[in-house]
N, C-alpha and C. Protein backbone atom coordinates (compact mmCIF):
# COMPACT_ATOMS: atom_id res chain seq x y z
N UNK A 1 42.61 -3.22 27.91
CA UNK A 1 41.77 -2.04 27.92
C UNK A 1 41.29 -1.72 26.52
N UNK A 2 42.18 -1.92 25.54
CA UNK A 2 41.38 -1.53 24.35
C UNK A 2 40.57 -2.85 24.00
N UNK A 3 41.01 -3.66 24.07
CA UNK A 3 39.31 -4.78 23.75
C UNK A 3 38.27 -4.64 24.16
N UNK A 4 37.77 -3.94 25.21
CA UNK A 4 36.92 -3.46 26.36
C UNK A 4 36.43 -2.19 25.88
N UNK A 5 37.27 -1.50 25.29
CA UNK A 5 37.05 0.07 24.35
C UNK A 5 36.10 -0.55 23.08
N UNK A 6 37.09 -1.38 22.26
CA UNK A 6 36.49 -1.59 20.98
C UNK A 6 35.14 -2.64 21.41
N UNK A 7 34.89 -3.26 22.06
CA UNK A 7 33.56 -3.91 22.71
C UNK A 7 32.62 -3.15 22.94
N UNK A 8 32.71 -1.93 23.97
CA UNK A 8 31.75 -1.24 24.33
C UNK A 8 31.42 -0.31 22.74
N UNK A 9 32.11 0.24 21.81
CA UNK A 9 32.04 0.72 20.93
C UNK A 9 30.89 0.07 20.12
N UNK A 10 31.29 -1.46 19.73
CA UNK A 10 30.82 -2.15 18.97
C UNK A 10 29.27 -2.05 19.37
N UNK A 11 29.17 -2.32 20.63
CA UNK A 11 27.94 -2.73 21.12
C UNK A 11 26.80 -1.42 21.24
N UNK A 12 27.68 -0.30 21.26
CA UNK A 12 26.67 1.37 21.06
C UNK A 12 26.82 1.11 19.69
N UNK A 13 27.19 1.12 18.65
CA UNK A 13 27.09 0.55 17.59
C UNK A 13 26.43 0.38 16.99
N UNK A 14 26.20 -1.61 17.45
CA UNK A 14 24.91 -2.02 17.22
C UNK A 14 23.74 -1.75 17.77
N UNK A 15 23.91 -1.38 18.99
CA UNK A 15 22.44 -0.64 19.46
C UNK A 15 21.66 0.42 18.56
N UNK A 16 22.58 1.38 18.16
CA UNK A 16 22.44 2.53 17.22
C UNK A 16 21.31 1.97 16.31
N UNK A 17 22.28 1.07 15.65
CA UNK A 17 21.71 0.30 14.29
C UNK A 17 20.45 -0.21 14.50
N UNK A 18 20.28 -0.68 15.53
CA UNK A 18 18.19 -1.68 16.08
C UNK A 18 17.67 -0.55 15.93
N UNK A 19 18.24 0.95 16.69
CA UNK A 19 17.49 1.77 17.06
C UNK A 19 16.97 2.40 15.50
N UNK A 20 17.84 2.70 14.70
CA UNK A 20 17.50 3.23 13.28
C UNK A 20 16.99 2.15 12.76
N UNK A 21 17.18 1.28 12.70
CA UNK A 21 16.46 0.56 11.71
C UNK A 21 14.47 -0.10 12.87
N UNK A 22 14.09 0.40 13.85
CA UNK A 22 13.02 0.53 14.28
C UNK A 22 12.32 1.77 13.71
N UNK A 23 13.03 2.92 13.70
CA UNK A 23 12.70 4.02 13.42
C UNK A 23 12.07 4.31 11.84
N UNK A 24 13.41 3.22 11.11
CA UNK A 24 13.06 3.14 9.63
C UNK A 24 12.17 2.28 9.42
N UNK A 25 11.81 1.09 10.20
CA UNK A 25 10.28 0.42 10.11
C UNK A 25 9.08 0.73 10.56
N UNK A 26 9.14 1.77 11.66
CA UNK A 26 8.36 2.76 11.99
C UNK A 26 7.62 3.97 10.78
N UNK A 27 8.35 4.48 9.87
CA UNK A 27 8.34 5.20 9.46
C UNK A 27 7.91 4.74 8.11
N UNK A 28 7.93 3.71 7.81
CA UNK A 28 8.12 2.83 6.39
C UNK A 28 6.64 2.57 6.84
N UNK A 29 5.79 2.16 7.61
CA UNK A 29 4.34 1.54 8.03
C UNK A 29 3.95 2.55 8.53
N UNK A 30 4.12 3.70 8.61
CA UNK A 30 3.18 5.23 8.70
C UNK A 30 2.83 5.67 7.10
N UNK A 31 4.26 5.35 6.20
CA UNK A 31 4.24 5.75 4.96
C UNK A 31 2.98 5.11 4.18
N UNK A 32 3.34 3.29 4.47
CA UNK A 32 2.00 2.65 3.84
C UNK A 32 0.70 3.11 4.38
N UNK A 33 0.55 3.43 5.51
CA UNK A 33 -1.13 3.67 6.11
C UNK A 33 -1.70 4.74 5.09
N UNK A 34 -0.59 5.36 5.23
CA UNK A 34 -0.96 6.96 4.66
C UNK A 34 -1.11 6.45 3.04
N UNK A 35 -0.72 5.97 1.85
CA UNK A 35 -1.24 5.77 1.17
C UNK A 35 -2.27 4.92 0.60
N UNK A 36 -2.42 3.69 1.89
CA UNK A 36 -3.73 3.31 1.99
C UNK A 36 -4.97 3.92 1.76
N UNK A 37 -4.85 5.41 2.79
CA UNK A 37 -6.01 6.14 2.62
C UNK A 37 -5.50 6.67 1.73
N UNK A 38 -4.74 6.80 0.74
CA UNK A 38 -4.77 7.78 -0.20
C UNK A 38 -5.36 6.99 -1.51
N UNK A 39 -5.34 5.77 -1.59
CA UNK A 39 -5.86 4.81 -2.28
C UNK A 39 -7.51 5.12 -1.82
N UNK A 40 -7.74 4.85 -0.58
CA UNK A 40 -9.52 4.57 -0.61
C UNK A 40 -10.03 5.61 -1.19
N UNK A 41 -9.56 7.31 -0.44
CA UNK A 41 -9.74 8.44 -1.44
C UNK A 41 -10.03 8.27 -2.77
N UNK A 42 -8.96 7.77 -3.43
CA UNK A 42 -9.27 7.81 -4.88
C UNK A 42 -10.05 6.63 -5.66
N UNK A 43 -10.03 5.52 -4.71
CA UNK A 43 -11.41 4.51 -5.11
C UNK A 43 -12.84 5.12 -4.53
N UNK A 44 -13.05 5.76 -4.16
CA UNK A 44 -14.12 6.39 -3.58
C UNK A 44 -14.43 7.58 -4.23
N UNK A 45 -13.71 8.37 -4.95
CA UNK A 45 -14.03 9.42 -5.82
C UNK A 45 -14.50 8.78 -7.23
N UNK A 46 -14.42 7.78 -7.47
CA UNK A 46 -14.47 7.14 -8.94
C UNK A 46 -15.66 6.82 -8.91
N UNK A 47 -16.66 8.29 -10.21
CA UNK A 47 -18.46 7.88 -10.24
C UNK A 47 -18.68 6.13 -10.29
N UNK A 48 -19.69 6.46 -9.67
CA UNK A 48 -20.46 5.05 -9.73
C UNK A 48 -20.84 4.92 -10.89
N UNK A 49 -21.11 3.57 -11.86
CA UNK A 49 -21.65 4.19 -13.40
C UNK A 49 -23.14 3.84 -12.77
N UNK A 50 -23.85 4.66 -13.57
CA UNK A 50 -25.27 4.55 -13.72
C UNK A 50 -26.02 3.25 -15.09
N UNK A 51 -26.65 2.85 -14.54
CA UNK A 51 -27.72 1.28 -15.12
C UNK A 51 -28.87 1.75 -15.76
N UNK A 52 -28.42 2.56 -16.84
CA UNK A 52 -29.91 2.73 -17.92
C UNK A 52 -29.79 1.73 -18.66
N UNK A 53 -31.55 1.44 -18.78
CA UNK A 53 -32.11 0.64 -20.02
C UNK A 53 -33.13 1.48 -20.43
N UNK A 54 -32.71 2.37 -21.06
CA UNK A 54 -34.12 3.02 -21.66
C UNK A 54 -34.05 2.80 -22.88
N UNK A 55 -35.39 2.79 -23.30
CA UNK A 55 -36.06 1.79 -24.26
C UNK A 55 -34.90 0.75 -25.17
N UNK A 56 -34.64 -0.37 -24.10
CA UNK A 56 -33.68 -1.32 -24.72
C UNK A 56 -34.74 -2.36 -24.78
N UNK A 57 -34.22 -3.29 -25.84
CA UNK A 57 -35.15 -4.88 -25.51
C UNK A 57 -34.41 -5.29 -24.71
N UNK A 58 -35.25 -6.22 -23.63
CA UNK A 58 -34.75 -7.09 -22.86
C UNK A 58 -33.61 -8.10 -22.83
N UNK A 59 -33.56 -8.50 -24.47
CA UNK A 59 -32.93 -9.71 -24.66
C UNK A 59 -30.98 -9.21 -24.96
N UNK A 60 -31.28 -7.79 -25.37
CA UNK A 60 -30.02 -7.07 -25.54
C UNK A 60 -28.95 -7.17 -24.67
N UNK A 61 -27.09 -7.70 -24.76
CA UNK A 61 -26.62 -7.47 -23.83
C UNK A 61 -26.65 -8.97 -23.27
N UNK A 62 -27.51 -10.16 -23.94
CA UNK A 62 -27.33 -11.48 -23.24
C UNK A 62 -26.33 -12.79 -23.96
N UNK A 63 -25.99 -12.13 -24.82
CA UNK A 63 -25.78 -13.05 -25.75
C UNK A 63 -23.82 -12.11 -26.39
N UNK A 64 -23.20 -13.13 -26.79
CA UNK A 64 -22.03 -12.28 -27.37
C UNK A 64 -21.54 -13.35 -28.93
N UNK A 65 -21.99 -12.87 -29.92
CA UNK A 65 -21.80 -13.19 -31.16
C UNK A 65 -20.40 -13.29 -31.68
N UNK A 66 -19.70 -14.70 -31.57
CA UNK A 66 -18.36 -14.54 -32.67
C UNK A 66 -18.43 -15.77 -33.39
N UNK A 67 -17.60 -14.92 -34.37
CA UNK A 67 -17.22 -15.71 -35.58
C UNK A 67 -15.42 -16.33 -35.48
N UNK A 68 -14.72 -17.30 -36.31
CA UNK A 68 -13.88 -17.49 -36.26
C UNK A 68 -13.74 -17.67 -38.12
């Protein structure tokens, strides 16, 4: 009778344990979604830069000059 005790024990147990640890992978991939969008939010708030060339020469900006 007690092997049958400590069996059924074991086995609510481990059930317990699938059950929390679903719950904690559940909860762990709500966490990421949610800062997913909290990421696009803040890539999406970041100005666009603006593309002036006013009165630049053309040739400016094509070329990168080094020395050694």
């Amino acid at each position: 009778m007690n092997v049958s005790m400590n069996a059924s024990t074991a086995l609510a147990s481990a059930t317990g344990q699938v059950t929390g640890n679903d719950v904690g992978v559940s909860v762990l991939k709500k966490a990421m979604e949610v800062e997913a969008q909290n990421a696009v939010q803040l890539i999406n708030a970041i100005p666009k830069p603006e593309k002036t060339t006013a009165n630049l020469p053309s040739n400016l900006g094509q070329n990168v000059n080094t020395t050694a």
